[in-house]
C-alpha atoms as a PDB file:
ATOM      1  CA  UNK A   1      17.490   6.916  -9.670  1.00  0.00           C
ATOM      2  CA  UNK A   2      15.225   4.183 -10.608  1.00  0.00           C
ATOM      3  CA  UNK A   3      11.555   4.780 -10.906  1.00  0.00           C
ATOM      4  CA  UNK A   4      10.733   1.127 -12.387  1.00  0.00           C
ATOM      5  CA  UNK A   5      12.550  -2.018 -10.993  1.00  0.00           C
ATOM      6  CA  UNK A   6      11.827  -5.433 -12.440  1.00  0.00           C
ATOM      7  CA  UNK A   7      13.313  -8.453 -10.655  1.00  0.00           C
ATOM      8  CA  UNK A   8      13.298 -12.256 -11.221  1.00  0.00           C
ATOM      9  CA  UNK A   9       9.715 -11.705 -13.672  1.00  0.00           C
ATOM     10  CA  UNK A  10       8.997 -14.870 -14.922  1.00  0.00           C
ATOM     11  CA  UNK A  11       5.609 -16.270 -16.629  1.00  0.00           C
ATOM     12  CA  UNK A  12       4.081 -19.302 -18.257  1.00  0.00           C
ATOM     13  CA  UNK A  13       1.304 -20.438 -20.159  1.00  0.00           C
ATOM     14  CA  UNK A  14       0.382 -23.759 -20.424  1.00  0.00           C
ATOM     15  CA  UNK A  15       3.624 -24.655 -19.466  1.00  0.00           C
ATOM     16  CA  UNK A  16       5.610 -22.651 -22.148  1.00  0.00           C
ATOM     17  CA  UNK A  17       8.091 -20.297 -21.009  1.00  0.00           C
ATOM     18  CA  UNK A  18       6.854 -16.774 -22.023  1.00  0.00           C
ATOM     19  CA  UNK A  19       9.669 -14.313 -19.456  1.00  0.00           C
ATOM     20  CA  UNK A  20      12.251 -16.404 -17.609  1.00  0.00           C
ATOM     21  CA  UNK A  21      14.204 -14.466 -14.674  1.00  0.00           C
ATOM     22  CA  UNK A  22      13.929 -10.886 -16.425  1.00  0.00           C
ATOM     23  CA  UNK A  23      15.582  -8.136 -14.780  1.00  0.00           C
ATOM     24  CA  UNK A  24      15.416  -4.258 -15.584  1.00  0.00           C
ATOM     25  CA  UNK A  25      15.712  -0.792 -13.822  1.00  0.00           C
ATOM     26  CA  UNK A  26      14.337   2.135 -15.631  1.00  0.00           C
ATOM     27  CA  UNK A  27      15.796   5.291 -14.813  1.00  0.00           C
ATOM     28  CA  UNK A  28      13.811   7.902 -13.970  1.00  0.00           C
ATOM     29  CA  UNK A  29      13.136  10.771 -16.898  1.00  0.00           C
ATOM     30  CA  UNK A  30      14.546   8.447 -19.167  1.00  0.00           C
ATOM     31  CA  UNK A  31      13.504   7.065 -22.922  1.00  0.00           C
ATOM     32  CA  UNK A  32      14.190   3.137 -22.443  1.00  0.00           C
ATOM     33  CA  UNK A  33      13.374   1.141 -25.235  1.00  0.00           C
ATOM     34  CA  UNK A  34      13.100  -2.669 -25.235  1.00  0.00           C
ATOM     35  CA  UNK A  35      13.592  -4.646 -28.487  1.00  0.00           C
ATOM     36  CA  UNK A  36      13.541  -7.998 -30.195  1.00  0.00           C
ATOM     37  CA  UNK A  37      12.291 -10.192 -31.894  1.00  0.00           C
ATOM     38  CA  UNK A  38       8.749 -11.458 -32.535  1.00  0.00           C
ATOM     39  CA  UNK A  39       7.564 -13.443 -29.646  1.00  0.00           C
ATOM     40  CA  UNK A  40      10.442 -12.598 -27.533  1.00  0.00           C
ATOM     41  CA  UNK A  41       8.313 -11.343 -24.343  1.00  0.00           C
ATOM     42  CA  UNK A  42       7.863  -7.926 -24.765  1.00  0.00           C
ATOM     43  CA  UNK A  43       4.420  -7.149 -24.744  1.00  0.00           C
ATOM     44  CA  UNK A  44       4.172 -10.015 -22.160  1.00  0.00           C
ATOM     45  CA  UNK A  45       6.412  -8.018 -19.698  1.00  0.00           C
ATOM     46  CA  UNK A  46       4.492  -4.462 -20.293  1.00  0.00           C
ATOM     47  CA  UNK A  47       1.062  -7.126 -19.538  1.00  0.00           C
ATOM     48  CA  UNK A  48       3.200  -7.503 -16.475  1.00  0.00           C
ATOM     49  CA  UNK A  49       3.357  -3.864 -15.873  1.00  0.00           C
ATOM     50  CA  UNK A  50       0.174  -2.937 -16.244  1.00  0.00           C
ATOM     51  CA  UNK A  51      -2.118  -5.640 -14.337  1.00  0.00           C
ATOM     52  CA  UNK A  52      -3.132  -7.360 -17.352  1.00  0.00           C
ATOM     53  CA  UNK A  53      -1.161 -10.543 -16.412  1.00  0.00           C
ATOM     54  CA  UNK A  54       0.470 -11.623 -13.100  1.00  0.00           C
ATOM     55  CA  UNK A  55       3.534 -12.512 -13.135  1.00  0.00           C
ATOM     56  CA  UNK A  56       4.397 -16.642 -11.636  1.00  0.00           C
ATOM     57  CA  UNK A  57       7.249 -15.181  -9.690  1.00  0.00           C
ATOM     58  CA  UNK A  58       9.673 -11.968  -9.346  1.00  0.00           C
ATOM     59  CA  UNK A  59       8.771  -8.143  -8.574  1.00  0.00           C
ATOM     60  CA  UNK A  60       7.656  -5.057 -10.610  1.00  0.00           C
ATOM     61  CA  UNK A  61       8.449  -1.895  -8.410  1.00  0.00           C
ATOM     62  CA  UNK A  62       7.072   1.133  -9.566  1.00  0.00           C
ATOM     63  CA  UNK A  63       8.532   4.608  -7.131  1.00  0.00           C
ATOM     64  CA  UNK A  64       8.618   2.403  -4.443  1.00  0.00           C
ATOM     65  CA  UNK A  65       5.345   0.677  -4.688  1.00  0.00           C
ATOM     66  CA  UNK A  66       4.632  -3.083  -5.896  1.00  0.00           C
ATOM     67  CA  UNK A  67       2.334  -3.052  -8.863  1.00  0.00           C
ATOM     68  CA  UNK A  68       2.137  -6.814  -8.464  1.00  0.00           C
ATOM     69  CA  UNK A  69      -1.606  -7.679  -7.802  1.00  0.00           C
ATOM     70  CA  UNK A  70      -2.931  -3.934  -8.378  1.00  0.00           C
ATOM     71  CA  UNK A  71      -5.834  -3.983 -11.178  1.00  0.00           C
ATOM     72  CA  UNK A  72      -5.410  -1.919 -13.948  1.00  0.00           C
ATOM     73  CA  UNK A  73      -7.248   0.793 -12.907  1.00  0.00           C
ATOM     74  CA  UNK A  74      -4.770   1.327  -9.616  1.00  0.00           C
ATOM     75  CA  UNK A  75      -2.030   0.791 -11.788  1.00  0.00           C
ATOM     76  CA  UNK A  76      -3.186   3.890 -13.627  1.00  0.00           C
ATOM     77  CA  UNK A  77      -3.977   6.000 -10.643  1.00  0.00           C
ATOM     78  CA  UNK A  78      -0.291   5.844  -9.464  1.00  0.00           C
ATOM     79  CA  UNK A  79       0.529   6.954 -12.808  1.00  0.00           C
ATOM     80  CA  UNK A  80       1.460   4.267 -15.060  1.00  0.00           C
ATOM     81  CA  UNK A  81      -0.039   4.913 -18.653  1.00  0.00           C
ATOM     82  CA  UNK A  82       0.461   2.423 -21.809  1.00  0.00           C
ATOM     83  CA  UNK A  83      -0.044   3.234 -25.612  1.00  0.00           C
ATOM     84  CA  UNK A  84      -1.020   0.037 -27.171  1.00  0.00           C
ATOM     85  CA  UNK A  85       0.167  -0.983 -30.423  1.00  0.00           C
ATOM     86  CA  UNK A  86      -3.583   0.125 -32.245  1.00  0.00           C
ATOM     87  CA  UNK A  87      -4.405   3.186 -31.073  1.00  0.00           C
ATOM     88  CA  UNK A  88      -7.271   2.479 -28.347  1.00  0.00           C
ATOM     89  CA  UNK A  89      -9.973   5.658 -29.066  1.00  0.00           C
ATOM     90  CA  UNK A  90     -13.689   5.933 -29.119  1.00  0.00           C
ATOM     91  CA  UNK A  91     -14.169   6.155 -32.701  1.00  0.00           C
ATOM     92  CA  UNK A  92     -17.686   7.301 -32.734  1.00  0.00           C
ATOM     93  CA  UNK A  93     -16.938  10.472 -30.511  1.00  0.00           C
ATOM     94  CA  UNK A  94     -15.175  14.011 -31.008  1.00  0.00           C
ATOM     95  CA  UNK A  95     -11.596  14.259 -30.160  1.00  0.00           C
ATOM     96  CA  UNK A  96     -12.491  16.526 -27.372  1.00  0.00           C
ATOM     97  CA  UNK A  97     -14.794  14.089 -25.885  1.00  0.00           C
ATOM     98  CA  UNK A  98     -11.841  11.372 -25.913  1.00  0.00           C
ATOM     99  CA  UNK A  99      -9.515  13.458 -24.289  1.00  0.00           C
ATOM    100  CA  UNK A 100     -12.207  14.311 -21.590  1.00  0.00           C
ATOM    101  CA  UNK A 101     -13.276  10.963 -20.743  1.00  0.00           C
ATOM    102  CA  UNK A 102      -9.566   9.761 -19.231  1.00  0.00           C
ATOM    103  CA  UNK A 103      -8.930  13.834 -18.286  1.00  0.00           C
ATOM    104  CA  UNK A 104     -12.391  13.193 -16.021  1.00  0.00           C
ATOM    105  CA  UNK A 105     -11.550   9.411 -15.250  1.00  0.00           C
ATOM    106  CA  UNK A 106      -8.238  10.737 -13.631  1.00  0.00           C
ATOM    107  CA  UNK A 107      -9.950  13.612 -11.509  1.00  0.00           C
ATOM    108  CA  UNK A 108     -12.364  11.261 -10.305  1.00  0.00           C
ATOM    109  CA  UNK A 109     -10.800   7.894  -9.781  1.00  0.00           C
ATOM    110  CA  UNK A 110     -13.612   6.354 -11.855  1.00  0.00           C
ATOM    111  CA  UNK A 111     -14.269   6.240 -15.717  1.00  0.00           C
ATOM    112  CA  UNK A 112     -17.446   6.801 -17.580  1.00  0.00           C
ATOM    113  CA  UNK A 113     -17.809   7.090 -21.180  1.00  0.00           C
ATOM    114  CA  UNK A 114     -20.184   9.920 -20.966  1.00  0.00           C
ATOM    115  CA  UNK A 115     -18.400  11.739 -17.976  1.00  0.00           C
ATOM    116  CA  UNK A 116     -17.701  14.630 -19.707  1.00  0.00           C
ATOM    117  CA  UNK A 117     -22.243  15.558 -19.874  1.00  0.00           C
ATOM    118  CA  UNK A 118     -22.165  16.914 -16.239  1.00  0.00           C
ATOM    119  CA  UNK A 119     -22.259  20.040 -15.204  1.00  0.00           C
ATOM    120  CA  UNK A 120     -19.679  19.739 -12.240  1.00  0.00           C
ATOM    121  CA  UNK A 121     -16.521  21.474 -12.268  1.00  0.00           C
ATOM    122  CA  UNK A 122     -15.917  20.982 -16.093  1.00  0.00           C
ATOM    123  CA  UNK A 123     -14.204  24.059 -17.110  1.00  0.00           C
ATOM    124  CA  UNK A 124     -10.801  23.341 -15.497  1.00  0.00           C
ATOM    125  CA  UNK A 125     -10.750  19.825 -16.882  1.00  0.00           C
ATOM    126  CA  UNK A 126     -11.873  20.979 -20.714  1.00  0.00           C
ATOM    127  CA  UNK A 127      -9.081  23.691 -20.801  1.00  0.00           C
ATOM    128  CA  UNK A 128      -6.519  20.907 -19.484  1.00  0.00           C
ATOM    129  CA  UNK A 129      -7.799  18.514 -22.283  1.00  0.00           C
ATOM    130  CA  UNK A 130      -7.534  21.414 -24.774  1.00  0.00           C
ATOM    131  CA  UNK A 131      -4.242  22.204 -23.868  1.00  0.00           C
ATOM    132  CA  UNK A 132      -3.438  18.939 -24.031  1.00  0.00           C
ATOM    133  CA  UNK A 133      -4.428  18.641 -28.046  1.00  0.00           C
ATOM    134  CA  UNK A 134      -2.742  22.110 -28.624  1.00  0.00           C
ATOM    135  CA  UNK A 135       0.125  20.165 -27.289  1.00  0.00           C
ATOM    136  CA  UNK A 136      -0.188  17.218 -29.544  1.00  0.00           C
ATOM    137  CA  UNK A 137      -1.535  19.605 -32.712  1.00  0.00           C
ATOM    138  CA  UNK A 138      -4.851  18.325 -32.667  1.00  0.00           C
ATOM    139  CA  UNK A 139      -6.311  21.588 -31.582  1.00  0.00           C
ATOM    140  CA  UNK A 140      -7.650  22.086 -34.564  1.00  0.00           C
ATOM    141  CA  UNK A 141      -9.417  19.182 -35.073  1.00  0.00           C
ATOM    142  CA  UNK A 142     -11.381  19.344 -31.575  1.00  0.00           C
ATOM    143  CA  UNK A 143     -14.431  18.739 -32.819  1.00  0.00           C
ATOM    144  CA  UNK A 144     -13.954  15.763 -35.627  1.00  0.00           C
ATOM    145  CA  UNK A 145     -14.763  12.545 -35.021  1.00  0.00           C
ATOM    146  CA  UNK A 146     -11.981  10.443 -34.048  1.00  0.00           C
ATOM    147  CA  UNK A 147     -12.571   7.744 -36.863  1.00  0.00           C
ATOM    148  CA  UNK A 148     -12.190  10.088 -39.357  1.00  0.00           C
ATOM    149  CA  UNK A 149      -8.677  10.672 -38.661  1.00  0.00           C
ATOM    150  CA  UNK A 150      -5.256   9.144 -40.322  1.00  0.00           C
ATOM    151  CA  UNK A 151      -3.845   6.613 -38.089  1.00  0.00           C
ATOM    152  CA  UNK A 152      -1.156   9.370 -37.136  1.00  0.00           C
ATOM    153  CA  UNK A 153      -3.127  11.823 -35.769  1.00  0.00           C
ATOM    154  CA  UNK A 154      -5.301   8.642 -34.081  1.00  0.00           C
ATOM    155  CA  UNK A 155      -1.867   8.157 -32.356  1.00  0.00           C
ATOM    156  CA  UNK A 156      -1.831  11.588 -31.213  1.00  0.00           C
ATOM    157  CA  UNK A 157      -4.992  11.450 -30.097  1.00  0.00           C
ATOM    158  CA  UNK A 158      -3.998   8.831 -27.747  1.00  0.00           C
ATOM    159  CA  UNK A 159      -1.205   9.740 -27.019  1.00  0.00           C
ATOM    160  CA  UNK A 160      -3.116  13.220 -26.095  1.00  0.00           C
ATOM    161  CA  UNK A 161      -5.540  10.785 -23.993  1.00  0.00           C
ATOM    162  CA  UNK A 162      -2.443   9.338 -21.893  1.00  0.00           C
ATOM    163  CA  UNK A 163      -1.162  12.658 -21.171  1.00  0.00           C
ATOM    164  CA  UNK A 164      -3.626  14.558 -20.259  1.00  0.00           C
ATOM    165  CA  UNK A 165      -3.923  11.966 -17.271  1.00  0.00           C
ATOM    166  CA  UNK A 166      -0.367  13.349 -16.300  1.00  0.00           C
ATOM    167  CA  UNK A 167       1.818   9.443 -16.534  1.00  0.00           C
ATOM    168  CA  UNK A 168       4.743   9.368 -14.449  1.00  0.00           C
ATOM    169  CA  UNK A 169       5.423   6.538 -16.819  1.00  0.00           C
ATOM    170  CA  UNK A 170       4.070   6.207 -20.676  1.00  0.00           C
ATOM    171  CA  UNK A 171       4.647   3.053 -21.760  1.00  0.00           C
ATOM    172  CA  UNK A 172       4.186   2.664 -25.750  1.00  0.00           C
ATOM    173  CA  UNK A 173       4.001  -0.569 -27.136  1.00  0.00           C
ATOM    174  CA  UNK A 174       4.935  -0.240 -30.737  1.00  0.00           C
ATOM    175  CA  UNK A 175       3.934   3.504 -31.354  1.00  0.00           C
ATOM    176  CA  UNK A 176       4.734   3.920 -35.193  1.00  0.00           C
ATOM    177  CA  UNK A 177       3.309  -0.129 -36.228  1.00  0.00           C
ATOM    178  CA  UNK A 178       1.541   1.014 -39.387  1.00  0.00           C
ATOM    179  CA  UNK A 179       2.905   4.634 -39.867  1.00  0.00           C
ATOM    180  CA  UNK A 180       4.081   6.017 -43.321  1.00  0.00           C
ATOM    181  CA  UNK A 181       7.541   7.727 -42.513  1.00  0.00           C
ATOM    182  CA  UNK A 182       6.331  10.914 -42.303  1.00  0.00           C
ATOM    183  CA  UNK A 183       4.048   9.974 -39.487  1.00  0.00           C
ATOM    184  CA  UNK A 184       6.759   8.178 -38.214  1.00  0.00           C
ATOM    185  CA  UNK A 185       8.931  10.879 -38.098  1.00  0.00           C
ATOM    186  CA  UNK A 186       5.869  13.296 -37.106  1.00  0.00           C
ATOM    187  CA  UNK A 187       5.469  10.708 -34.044  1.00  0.00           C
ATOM    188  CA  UNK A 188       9.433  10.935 -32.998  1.00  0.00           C
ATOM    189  CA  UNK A 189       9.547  14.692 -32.889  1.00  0.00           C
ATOM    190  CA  UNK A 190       6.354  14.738 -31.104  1.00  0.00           C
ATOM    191  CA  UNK A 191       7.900  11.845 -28.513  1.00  0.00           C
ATOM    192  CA  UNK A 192      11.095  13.750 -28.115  1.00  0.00           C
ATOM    193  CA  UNK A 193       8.936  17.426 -26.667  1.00  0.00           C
ATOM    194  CA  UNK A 194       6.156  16.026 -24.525  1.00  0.00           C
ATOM    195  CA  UNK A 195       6.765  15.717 -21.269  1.00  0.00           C
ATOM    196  CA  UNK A 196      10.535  16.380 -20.919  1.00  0.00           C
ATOM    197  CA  UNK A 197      12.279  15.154 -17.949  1.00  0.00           C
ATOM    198  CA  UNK A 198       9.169  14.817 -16.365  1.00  0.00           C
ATOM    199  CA  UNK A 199       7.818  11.625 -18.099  1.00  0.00           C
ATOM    200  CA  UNK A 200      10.098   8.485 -18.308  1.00  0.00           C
ATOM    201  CA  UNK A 201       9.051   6.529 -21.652  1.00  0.00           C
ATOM    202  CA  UNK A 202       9.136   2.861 -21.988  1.00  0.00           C
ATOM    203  CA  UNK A 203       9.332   2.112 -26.400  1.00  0.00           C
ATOM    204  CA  UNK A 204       8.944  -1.288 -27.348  1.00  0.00           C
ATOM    205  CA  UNK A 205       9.394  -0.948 -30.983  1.00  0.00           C
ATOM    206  CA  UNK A 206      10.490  -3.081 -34.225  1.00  0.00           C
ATOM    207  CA  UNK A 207      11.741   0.070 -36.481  1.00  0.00           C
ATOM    208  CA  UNK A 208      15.600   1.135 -35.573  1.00  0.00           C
ATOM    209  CA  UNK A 209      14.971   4.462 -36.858  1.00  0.00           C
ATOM    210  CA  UNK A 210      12.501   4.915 -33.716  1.00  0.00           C
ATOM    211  CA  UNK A 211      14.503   3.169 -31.588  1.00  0.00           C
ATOM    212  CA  UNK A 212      18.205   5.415 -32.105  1.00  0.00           C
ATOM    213  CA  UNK A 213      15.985   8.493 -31.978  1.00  0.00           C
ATOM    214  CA  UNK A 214      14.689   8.264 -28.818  1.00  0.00           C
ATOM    215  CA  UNK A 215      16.235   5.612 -26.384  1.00  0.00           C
ATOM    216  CA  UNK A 216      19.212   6.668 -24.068  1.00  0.00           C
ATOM    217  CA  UNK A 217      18.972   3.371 -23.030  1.00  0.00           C
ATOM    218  CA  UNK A 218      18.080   0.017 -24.567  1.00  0.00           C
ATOM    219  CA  UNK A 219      17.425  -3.649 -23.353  1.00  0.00           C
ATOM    220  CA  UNK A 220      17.387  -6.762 -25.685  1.00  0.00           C
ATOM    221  CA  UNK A 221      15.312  -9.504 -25.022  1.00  0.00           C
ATOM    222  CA  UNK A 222      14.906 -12.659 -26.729  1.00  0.00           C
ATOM    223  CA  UNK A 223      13.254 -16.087 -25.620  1.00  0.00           C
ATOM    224  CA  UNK A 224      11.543 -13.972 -22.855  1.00  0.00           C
ATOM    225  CA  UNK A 225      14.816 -12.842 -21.013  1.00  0.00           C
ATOM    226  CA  UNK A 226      16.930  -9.981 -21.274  1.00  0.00           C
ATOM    227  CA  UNK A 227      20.417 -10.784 -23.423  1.00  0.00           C
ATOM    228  CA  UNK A 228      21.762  -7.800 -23.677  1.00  0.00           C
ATOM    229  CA  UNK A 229      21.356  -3.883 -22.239  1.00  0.00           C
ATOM    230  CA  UNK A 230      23.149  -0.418 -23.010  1.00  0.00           C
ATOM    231  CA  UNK A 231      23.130   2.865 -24.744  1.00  0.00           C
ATOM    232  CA  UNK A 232      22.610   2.722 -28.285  1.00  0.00           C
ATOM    233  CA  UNK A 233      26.399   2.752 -29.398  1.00  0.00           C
ATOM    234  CA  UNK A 234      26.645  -0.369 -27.897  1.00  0.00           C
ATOM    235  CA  UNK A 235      23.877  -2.329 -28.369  1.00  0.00           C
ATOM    236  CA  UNK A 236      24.626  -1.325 -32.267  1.00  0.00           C
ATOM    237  CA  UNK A 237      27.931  -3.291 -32.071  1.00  0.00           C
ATOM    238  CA  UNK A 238      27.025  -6.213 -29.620  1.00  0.00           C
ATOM    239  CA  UNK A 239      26.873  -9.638 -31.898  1.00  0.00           C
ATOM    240  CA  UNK A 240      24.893 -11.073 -29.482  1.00  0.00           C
ATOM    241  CA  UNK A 241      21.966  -8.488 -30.427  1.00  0.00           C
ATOM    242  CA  UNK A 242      23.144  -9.056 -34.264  1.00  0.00           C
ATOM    243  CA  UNK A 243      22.519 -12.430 -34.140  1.00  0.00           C
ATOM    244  CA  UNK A 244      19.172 -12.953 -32.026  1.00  0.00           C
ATOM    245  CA  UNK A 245      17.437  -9.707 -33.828  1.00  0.00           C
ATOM    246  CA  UNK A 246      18.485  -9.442 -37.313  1.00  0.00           C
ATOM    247  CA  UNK A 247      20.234 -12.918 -37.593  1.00  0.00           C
ATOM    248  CA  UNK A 248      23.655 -11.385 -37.608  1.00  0.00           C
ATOM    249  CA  UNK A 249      23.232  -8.579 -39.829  1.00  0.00           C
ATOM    250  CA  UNK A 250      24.225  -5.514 -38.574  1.00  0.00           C
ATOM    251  CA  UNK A 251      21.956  -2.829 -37.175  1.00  0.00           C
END
């Protein structure tokens, strides 16, 4: 069953050809990633997604409901979540206080940086947001500020952030760009427990490693259209993929 359908997305700017006709259906529960190379539409199409562009023509479904012309905000309240590729965080504040501000923003339909200062109702949302870091193993750390952190445990902080708003959908734009391989590897393991079945994952992601971990599924785009979509046995063997991501060297 599909939980994300994309049909006919297609966007311009200043008359350049950015997606052209791009079709997808994301399973639901599944780990889809989407690859290729540098300026090949990705990050364009999750802008799609999330309300930060509008598409020029085609549809983006999301369990049943059009996302096209929601603003951000709604898109989030159904429960579509992205990662970007720098970890988004409020440096200046205690991981507990950034995990608070979206935990609060999702209770309330509203966010405020300094939510988290009233007095209503705040137990059952700080035990959800501390559960949240045990999940993530920043327990720990509750009370550090976020700057202070490595830039893999800033990625589990916001990771922590996006899933203590409870996504239906987590879509994570590049979530290892930067990472040594431990924290790399770290970040895979910690992908592959949260949120089970429950949370279908959308990886747009350069590093193969990542990408064979974690998809079940994997679409190819290059020159803003799909070219190419399977499990990753075959997208490892399809020359088309060879030759528009790696130049024909083999993955």
């Amino acid at each position: 069953m599909s939980i994300l359908q994309v049909k006919g997305v297609s966007k311009s700017f200043a008359g350049l050809r950015a997606l052209s006709d791009v079709n997808l259906n994301i399973a639901e529960g599944s780990v889809h990633a989407i690859i290729g190379p540098n300026g090949a539409g990705k990050s364009t199409l999750l802008n799609c997604f999330v309300g930060r562009l509008t598409p020029d023509a085609g549809s983006v479904t999301f369990a049943g409901r059009s996302l096209i012309g929601l603003q951000p905000h709604e898109i989030n309240q159904v429960g579509v979540v992205r990662v970007f590729q720098t970890p988004e965080i409020f440096g200046e504040l205690s991981l507990l206080e950034n995990v608070l501000i979206p935990a609060l923003a999702r209770r309330d339909g509203a966010f405020a940086v300094n939510a988290w200062q009233r007095a209503d109702g705040q137990a059952e949302v700080r035990d959800l947001a501390l559960h949240m870091m045990e999940d993530v193993g920043l327990a720990s750390k509750r009370d550090m500020i976020a700057n202070s952190l490595s830039r893999g445990d800033k990625r589990r902080l916001e990771l922590a952030m996006c899933l203590v708003q409870s996504p239906k959908l987590l879509l994570l734009d590049e979530p290892t760009a930067g990472m040594s391989r431990a924290d790399t590897n770290n970040t895979i393991d910690l992908l592959q427990r949260i949120g089970g079945g429950q949370v279908t994952k959308i990886i747009i992601e350069h590093d193969m490693h990542v990408v064979f971990s974690l998809a079940s599924r994997i679409s190819v785009m290059a020159q803003g259209t799909v070219i190419a979509e399977g499990d990753p046995s075959s997208i490892k063997g399809d020359p088309r993929v060879q030759e528009a991501y790696l130049g024909g060297a083999h993955l």
